[in-house]
Protein backbone atom coordinates (compact mmCIF):
# COMPACT_ATOMS: atom_id res chain seq x y z
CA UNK A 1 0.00 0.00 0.00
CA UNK A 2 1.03 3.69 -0.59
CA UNK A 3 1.24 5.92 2.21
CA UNK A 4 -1.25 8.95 2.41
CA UNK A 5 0.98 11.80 1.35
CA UNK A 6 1.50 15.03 3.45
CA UNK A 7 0.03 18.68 2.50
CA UNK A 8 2.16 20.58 0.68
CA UNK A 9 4.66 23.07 2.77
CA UNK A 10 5.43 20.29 5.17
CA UNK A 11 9.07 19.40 4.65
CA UNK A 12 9.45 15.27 4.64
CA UNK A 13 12.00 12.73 3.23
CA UNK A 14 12.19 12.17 -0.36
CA UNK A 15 13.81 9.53 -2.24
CA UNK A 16 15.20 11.15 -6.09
CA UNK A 17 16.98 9.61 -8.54
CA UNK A 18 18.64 11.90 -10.73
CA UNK A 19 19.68 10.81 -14.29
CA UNK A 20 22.01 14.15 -14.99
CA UNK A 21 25.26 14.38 -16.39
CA UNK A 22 25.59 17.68 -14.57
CA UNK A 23 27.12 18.65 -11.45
CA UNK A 24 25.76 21.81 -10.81
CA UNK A 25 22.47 20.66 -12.58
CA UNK A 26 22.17 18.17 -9.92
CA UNK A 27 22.98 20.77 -6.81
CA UNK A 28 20.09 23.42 -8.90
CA UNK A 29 17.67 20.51 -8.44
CA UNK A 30 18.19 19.36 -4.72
CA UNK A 31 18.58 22.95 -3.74
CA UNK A 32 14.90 23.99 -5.37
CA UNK A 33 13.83 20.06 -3.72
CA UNK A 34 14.75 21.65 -0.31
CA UNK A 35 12.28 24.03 -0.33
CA UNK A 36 9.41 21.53 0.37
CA UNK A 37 11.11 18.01 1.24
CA UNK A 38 14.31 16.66 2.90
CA UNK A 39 15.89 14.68 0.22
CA UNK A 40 17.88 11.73 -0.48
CA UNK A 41 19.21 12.17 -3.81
CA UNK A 42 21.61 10.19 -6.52
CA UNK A 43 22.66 11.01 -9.89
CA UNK A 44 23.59 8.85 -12.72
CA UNK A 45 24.35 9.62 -16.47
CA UNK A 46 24.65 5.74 -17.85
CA UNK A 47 22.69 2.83 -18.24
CA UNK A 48 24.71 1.06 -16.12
CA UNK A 49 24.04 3.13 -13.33
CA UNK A 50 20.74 3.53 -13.96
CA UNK A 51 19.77 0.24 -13.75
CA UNK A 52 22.16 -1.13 -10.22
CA UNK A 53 19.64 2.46 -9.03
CA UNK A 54 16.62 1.26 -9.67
CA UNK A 55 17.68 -2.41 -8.57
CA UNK A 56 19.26 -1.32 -4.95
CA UNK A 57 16.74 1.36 -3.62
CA UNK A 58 12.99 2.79 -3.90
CA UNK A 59 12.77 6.13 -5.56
CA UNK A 60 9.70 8.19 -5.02
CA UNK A 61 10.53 9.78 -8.06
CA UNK A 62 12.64 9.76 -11.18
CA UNK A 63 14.12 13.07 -12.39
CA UNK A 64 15.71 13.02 -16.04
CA UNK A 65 17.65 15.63 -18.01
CA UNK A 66 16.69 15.59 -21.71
CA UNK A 67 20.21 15.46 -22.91
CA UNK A 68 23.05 12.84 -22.28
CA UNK A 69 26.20 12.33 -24.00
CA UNK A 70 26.00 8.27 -23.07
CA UNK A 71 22.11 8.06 -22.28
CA UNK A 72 18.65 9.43 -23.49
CA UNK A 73 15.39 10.10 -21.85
CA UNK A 74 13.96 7.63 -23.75
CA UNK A 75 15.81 4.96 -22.99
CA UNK A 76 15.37 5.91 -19.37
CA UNK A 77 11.87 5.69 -20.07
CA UNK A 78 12.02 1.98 -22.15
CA UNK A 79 13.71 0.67 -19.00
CA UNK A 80 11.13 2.24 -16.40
CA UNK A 81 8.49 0.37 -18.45
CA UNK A 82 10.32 -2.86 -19.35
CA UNK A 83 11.10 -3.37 -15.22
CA UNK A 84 7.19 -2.44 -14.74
CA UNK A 85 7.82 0.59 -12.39
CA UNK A 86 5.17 3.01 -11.81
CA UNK A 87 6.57 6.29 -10.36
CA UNK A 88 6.85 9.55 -11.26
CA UNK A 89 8.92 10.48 -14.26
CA UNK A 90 9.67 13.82 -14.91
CA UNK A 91 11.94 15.46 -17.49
CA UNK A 92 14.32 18.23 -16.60
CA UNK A 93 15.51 20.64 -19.35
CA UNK A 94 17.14 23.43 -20.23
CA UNK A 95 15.13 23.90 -23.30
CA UNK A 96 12.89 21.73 -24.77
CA UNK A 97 10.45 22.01 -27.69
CA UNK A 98 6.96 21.51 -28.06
CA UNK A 99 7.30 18.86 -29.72
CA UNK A 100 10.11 17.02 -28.22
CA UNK A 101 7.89 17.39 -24.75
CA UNK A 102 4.76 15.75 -26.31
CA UNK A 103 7.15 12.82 -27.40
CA UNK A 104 8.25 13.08 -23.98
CA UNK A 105 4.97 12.36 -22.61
CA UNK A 106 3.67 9.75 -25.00
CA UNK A 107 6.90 7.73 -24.61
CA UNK A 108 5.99 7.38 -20.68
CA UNK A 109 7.34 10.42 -18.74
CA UNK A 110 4.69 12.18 -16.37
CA UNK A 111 5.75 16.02 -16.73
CA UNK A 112 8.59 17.91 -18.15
CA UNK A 113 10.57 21.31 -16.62
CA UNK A 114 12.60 23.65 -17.74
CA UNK A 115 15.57 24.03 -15.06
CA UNK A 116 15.28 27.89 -14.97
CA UNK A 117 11.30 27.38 -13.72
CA UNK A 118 12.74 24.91 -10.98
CA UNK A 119 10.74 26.45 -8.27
CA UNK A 120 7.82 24.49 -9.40
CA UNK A 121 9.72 21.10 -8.92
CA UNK A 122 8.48 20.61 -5.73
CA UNK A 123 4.51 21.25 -6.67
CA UNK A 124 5.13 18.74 -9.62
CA UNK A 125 6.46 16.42 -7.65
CA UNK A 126 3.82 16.02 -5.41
CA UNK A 127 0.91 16.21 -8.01
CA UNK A 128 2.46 13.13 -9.87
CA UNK A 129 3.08 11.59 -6.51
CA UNK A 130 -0.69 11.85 -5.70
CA UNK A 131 -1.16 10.69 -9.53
CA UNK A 132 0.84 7.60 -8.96
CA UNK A 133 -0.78 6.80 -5.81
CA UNK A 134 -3.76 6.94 -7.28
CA UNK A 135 -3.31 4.66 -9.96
CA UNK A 136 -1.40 2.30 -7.62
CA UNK A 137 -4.54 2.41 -5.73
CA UNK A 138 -7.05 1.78 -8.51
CA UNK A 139 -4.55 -0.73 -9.62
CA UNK A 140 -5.16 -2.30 -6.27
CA UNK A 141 -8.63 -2.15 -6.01
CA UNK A 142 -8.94 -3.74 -9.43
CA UNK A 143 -6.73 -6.91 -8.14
CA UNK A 144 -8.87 -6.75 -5.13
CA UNK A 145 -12.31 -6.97 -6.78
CA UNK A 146 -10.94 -9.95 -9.22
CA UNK A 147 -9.09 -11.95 -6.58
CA UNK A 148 -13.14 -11.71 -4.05
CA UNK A 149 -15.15 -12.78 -7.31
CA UNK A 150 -12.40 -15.26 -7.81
CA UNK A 151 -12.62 -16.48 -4.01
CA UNK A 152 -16.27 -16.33 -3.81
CA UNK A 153 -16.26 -18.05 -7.53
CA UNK A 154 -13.84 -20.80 -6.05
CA UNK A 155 -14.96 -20.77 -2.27
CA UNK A 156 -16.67 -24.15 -2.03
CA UNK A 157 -14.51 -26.37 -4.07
CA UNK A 158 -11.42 -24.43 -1.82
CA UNK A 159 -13.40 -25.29 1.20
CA UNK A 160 -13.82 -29.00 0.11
CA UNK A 161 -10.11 -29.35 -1.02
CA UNK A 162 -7.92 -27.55 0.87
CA UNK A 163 -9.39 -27.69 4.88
CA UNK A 164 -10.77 -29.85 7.20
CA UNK A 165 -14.41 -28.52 8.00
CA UNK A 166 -15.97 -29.84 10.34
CA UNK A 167 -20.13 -28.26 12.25
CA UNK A 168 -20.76 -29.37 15.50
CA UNK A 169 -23.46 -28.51 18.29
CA UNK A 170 -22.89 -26.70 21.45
CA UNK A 171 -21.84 -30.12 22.93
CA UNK A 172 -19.30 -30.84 20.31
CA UNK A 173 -21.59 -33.49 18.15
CA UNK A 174 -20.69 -33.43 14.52
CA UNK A 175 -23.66 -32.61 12.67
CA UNK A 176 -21.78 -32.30 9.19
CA UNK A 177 -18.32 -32.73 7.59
CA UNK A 178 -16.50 -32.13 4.65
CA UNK A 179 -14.96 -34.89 2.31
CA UNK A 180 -11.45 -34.04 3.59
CA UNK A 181 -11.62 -34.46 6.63
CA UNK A 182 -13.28 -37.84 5.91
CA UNK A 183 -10.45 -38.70 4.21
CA UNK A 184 -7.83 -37.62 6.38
CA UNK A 185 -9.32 -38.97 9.64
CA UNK A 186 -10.18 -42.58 7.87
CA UNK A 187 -13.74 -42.17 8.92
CA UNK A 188 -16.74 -42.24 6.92
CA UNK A 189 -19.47 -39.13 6.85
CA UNK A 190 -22.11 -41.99 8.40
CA UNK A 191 -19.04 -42.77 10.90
CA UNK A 192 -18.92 -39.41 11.90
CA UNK A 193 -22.50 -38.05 11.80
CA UNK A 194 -23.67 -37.61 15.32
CA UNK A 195 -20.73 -38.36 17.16
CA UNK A 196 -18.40 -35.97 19.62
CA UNK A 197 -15.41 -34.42 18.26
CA UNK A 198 -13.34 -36.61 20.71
CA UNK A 199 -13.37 -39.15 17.99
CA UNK A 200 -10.07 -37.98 16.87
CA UNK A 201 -8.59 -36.84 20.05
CA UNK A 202 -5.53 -38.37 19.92
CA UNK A 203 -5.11 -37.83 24.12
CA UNK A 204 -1.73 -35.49 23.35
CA UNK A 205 -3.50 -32.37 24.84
CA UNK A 206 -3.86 -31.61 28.57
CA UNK A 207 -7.06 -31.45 30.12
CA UNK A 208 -6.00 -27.73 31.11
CA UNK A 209 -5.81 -27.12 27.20
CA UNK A 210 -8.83 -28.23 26.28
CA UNK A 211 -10.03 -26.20 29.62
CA UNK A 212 -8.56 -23.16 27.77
CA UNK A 213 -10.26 -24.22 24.49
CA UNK A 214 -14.32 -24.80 25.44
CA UNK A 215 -13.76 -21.23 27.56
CA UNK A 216 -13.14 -19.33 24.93
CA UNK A 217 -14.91 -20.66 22.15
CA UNK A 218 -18.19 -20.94 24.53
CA UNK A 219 -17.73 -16.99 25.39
CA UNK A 220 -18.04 -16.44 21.93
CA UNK A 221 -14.52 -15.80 21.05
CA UNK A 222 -12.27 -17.78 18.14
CA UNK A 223 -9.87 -19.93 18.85
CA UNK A 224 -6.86 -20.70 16.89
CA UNK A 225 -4.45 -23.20 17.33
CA UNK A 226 -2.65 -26.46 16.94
CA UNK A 227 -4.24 -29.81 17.64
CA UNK A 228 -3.00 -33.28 17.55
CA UNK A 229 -5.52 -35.95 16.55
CA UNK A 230 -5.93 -39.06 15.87
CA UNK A 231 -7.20 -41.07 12.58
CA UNK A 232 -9.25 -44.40 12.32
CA UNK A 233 -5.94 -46.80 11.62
CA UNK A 234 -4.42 -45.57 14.63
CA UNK A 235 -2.05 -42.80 13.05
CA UNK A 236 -1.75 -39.06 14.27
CA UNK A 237 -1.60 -36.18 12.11
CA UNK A 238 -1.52 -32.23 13.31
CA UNK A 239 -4.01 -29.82 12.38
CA UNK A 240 -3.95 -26.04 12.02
CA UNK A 241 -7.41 -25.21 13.79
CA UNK A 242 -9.81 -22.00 14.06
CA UNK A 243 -12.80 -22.41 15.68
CA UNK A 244 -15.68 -19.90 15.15
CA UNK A 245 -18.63 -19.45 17.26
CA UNK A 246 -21.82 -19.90 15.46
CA UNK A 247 -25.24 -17.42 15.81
CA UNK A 248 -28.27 -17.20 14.70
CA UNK A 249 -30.70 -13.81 13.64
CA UNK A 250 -31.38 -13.91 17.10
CA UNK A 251 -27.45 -13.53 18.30
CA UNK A 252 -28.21 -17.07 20.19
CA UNK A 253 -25.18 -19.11 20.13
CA UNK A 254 -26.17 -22.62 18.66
CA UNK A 255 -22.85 -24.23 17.44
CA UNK A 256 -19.39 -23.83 16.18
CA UNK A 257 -17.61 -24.10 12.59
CA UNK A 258 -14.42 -25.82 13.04
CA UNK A 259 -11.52 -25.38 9.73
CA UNK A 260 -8.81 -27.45 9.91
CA UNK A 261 -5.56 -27.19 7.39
CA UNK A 262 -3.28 -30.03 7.44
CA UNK A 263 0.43 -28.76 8.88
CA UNK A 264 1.79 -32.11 10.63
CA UNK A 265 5.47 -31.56 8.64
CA UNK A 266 5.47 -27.71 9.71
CA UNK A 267 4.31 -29.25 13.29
CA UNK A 268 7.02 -31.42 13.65
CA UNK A 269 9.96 -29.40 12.21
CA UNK A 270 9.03 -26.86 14.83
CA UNK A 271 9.15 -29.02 16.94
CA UNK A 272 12.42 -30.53 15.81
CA UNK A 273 13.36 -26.63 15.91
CA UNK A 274 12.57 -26.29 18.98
CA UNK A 275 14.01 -29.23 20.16
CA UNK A 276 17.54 -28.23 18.42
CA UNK A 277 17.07 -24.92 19.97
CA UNK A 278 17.04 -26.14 23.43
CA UNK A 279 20.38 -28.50 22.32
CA UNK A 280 21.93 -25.62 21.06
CA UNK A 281 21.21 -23.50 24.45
CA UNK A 282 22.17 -26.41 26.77
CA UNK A 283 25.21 -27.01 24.99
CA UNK A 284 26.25 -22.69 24.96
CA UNK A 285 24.76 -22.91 28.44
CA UNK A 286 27.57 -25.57 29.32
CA UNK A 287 30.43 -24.13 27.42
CA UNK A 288 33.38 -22.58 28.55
CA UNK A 289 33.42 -19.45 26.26
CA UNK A 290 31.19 -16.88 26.59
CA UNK A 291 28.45 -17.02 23.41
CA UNK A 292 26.77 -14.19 22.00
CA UNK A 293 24.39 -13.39 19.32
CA UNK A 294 22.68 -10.45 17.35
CA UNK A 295 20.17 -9.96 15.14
CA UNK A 296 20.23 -7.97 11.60
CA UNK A 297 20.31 -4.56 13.34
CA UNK A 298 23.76 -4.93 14.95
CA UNK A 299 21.26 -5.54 18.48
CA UNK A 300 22.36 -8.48 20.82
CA UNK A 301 19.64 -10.97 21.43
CA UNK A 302 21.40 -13.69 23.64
CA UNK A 303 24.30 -14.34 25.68
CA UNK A 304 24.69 -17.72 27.25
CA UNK A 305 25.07 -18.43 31.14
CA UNK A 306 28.66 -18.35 30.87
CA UNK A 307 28.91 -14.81 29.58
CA UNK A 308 25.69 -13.37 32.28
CA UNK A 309 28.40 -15.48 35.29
CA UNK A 310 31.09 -13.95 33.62
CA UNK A 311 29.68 -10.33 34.26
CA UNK A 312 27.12 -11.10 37.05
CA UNK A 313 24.44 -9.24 34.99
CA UNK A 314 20.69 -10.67 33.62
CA UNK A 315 19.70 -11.26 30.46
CA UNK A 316 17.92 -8.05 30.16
CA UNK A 317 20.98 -5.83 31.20
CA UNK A 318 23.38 -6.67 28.64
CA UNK A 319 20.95 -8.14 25.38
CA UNK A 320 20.69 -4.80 22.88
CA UNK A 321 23.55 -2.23 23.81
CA UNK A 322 23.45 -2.72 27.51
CA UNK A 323 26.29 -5.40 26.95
CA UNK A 324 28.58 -1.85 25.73
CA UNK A 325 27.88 0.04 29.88
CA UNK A 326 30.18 -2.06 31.04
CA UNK A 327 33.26 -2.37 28.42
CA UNK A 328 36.34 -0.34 29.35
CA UNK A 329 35.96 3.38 28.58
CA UNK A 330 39.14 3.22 26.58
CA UNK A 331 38.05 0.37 24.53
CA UNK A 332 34.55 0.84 23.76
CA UNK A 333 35.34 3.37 20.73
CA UNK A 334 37.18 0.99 19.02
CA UNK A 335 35.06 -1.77 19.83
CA UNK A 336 32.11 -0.14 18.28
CA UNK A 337 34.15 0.55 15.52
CA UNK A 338 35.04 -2.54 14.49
CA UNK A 339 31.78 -4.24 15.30
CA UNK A 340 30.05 -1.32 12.90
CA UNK A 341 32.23 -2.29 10.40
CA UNK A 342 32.39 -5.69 10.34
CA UNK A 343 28.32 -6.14 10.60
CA UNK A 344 28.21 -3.68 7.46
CA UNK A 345 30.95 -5.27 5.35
CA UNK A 346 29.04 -8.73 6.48
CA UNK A 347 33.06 -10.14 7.20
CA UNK A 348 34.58 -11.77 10.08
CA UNK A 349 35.12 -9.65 12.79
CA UNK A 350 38.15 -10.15 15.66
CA UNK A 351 38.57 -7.54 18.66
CA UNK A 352 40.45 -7.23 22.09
CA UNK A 353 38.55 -5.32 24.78
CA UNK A 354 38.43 -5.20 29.05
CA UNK A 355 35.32 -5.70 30.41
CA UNK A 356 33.77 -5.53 34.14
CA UNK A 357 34.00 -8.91 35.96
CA UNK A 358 31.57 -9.55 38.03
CA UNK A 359 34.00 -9.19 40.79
CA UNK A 360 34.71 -5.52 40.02
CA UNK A 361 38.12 -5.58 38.28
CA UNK A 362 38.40 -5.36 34.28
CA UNK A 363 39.05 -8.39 32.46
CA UNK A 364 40.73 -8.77 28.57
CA UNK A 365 38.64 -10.78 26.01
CA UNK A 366 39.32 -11.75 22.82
CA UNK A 367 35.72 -11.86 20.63
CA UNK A 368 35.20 -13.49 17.38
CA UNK A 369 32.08 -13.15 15.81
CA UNK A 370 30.88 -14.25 12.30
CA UNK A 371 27.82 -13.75 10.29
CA UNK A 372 24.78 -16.48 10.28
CA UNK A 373 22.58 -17.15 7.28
CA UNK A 374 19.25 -18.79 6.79
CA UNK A 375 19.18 -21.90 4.95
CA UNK A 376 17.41 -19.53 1.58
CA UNK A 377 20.68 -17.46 2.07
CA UNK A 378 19.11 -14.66 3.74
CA UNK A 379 21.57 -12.64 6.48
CA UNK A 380 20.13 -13.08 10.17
CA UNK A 381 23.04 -11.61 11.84
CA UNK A 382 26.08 -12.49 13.32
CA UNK A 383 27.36 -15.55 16.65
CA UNK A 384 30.25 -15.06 18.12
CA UNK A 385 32.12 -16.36 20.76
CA UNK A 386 34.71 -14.51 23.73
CA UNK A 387 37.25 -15.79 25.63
CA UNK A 388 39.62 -14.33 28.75
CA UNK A 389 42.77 -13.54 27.62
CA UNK A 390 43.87 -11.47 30.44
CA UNK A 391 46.57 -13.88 31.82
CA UNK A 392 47.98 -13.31 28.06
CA UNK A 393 47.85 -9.63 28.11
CA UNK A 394 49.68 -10.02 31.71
CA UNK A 395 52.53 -12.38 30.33
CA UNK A 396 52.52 -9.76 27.09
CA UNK A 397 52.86 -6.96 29.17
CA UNK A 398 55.41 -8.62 31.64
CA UNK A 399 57.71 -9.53 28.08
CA UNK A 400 57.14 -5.92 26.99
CA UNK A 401 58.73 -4.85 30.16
CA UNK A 402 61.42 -6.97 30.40
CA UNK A 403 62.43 -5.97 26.74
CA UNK A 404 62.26 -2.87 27.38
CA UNK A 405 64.22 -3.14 30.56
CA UNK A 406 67.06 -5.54 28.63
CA UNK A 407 67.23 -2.41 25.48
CA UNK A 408 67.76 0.09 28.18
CA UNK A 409 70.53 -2.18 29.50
CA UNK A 410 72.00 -2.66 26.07
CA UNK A 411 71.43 0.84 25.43
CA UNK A 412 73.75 1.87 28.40
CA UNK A 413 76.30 -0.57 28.11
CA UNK A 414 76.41 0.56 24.42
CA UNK A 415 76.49 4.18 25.65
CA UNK A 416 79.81 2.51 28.50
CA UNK A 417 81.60 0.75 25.33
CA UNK A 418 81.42 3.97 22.95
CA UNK A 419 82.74 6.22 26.35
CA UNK A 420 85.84 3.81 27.07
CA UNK A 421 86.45 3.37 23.12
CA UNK A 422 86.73 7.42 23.56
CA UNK A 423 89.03 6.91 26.56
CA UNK A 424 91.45 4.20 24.56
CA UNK A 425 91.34 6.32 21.50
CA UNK A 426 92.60 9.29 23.62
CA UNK A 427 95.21 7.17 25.87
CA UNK A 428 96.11 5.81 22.40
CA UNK A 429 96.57 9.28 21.04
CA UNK A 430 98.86 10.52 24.38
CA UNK A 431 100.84 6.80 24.59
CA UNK A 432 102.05 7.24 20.80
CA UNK A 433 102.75 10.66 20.74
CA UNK A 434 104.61 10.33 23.80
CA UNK A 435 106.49 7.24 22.75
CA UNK A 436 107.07 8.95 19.40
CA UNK A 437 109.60 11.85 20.83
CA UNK A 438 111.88 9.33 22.98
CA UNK A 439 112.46 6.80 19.66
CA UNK A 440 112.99 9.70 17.88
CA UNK A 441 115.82 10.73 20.22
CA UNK A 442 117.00 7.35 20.30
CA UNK A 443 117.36 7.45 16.20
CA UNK A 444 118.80 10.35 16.13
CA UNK A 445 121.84 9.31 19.00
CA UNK A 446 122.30 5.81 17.08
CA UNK A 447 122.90 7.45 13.61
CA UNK A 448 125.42 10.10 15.75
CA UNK A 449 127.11 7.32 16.98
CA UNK A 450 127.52 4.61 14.12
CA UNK A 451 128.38 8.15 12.08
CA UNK A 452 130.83 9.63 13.65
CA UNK A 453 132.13 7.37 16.57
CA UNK A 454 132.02 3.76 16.04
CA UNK A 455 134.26 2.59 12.82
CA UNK A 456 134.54 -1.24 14.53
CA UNK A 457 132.27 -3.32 12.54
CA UNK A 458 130.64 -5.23 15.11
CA UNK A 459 129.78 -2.03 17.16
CA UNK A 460 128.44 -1.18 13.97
CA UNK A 461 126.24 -3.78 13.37
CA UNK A 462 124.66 -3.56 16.61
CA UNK A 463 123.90 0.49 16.01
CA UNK A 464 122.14 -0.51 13.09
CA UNK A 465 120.30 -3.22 14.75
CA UNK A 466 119.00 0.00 17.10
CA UNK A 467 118.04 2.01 14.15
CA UNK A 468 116.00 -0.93 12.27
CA UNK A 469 114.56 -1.55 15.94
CA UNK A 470 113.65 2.35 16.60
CA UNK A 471 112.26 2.73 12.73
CA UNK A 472 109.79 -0.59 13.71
CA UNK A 473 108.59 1.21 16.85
CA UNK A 474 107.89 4.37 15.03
CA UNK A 475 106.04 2.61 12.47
CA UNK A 476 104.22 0.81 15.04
CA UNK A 477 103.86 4.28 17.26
CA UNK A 478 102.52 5.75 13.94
CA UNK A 479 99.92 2.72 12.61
CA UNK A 480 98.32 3.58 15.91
CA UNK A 481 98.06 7.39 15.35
CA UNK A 482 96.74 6.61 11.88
CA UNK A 483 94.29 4.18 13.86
CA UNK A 484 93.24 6.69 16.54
CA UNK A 485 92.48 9.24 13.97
CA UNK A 486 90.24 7.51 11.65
CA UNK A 487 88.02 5.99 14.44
CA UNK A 488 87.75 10.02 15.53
CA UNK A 489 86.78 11.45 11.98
CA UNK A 490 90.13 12.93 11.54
CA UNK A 491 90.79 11.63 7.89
CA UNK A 492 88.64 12.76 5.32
CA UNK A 493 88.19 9.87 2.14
CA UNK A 494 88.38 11.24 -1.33
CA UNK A 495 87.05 8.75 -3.70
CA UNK A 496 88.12 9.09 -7.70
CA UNK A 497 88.46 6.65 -10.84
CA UNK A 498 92.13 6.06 -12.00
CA UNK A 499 93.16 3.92 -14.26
């Protein structure tokens, strides 16, 4: 059904979809659609895009520039009426012709504007909005009238074919029956004529049901609801009932109409369901992870008795958002986050957060939570499981510590190595620059000597010996000035291609 539209000048939402190759065409429109509505608007300028808009969303209205460089009005307008929609379609121009507006309108589109009269968008918009409701609702009125001549047409053999039908008196004696339930129960119509109901009670029911049932029908009220019977051969088989009270012209109660449709596999799946159900909840109920589930608006709908020990909360507290009161303020922004996310994106989702124990303190837990489908495919939300990893965080933070505690060790004795390198560079740099002067002396008094005062050859030999000795020292005395100074930045390398 389409909703009864609001008097003009009263600003509501609005769905648009623009087809406008224009920028600022599209801002001209929403601006002069602001006037009277609050709306949601999209453009597109190709087929493409056309098509994935009118496939994803419900547009209350379809607003088409004349000219596209990659798509025309009237192929806008083939595709509206090949995919059978029935809204609005109005053509936005900056000129148009007489003519090319007629062909406009006989080709399908409602109205046409030129954007410099945009003011009257909003007026137009709403008359072919009341249009289109009203030919949605003659539409429906015309399905309505053929599907009650149909039913009335069809009423009897539906009756016969489809439900159990059963008339009985105030006491519950059968005074007719259809063929159906005939068949279905194994008895014959002279079987049944002029007995009780409780022919087919199958004895599944409690006497405080059936307590239940002869109240309310007897006060004149329906009842609805499943009953187990039994057939002739000994075989049960469930039964959708409605009973309705039964008047006459005098608004005397004199019986009741009983209709009956078959639903003994629905019966027993549910019950199979339900049955599975109460597995599945003993088993979460018994596990030693804390369970969770939500539904398709991101709300939790169950935790399991793990998780409500766990936090020493009900049910009631913590199903919805109330689970978020009593995460860690510093977590529960992320959290959100990257439950948000992952529920949008329909993807896995993994997150670390502290949240109150039930004895007071905050605890870590590590929450996984996936999305759920129905057997036909369709999303239903997301399960999800948590457990404590606080004695992880604790041996996480305790290694963090000690890391840091062994790099600020390494980091000083680095700091103690680099100061006594300094201090052996500079002893280094005072040892062989005072050894230098002395071997020097020594040199020179030895060359003195085997110069001018020694002319035995022996003596001789031995001066020389003290020369080759003092010129090894000095070479030594000088590798470790040569030594000293590169380790302090003293020589400067000059890199260049020889041949």
């Amino acid at each position: 059904m389409i909703a009864t539209l609001p008097t003009p000048k009263t600003t509501y939402s609005l769905n648009i979809l623009l087809v406008e190759d224009s920028e600022d065409d599209f801002e001209l429109c929403l601006h002069a659609l602001k006037n009277e509505f609050t709306p949601r608007a999209l453009r597109v300028d190709t087929e493409a895009g056309f098509r994935a808009a009118l496939a994803t969303s419900e547009w209350d209205a379809i607003l088409c520039d004349y000219t596209l460089p990659q798509f025309s009005v009237f192929e806008a307008l083939h595709i509206v009426q090949e995919l059978g929609i029935d809204i609005p379609f109005i053509v936005v121009s900056g000129s148009i012709s007489e003519e090319d507006a007629v062909h406009c309108i006989k080709s399908g589109a409602h109205d046409y504007l030129i954007k410099d009269r945009l003011l009257k968008l909003p007026h137009a918009i709403l008359r072919e909005i009341r249009e289109a409701r009203g030919r949605e609702e003659y539409r429906w009125q015309e399905k309505v009238n053929q599907q009650l001549f149909k039913e009335l047409k069809n009423y009897i053999t539906a009756i016969n074919t489809s439900t159990l039908t059963t008339m009985t008196s105030l006491d519950g004696t059968i005074i007719s029956a259809n063929e159906l339930f005939c068949q279905v129960s194994g008895y014959t119509e002279k079987e049944i004529i002029g007995r009780n109901e409780s022919i087919v009670n199958s004895g599944y029911h409690t006497q405080e049901f059936w307590e239940d049932f002869w109240h309310t029908i007897t006060n004149r009220k329906v009842w609805r609801g499943d009953i187990r019977n039994k057939a002739k051969d000994g075989s049960y088989y469930w039964v959708d009932t409605t009973v309705f009270p039964l008047v006459n012209t005098e608004n005397d109660l004199y019986g009741f109409m009983s209709v009956r449709h078959i639903c003994t596999d629905q019966k027993e799946a549910a019950i199979r369901i339900a049955e599975s159900e109460l597995r599945f909840r003993t088993l979460a109920d018994t596990a030693p992870v804390l369970v969770w589930m939500s539904d398709t608006e991101k709300l939790i709908t169950y935790f399991n008795k793990t998780w409500l020990d766990f936090t020493g909360r009900t049910i009631e507290q913590d199903t919805g958002y109330g689970w978020a009161d009593i995460i860690h303020p510093d977590d529960i922004g992320k959290c959100m986050q990257v439950y948000t996310e992952a529920f949008e994106a329909r993807q896995q989702l993994s997150i670390e957060y502290r949240i109150l124990h039930h004895s007071g303190e905050y605890r870590w837990l590590l929450s996984i939570g996936t999305p759920r489908y129905l057997p036909n495919g369709e999303f239903a939300g997301y399960m999800g499981s948590c457990v404590d990893i606080t004695q992880r965080k604790e041996a996480e933070k305790y290694l963090l510590d000690v890391n840091e505690g062994l790099e600020r060790r390494v980091e000083d004795r680095t700091k103690s190595l680099i100061k006594l390198n300094q201090e052996k560079n500079e002893f280094l740099g005072i040892a062989a620059h005072d050894l230098k002067n002395p071997l020097a002396g020594i040199r020179s008094s030895a060359e003195i000597l085997l110069r001018y005062y020694i002319q035995e050859e022996r003596a001789a030999k031995f001066i020389q010996n003290i020369i080759v000795s003092v010129d090894q020292m000095l070479d030594i005395v000088t590798n470790l000035l040569d030594v000293n100074k590169i380790e302090s930045g003293g020589y400067e390398v000059h890199i260049r291609r020889i041949p």
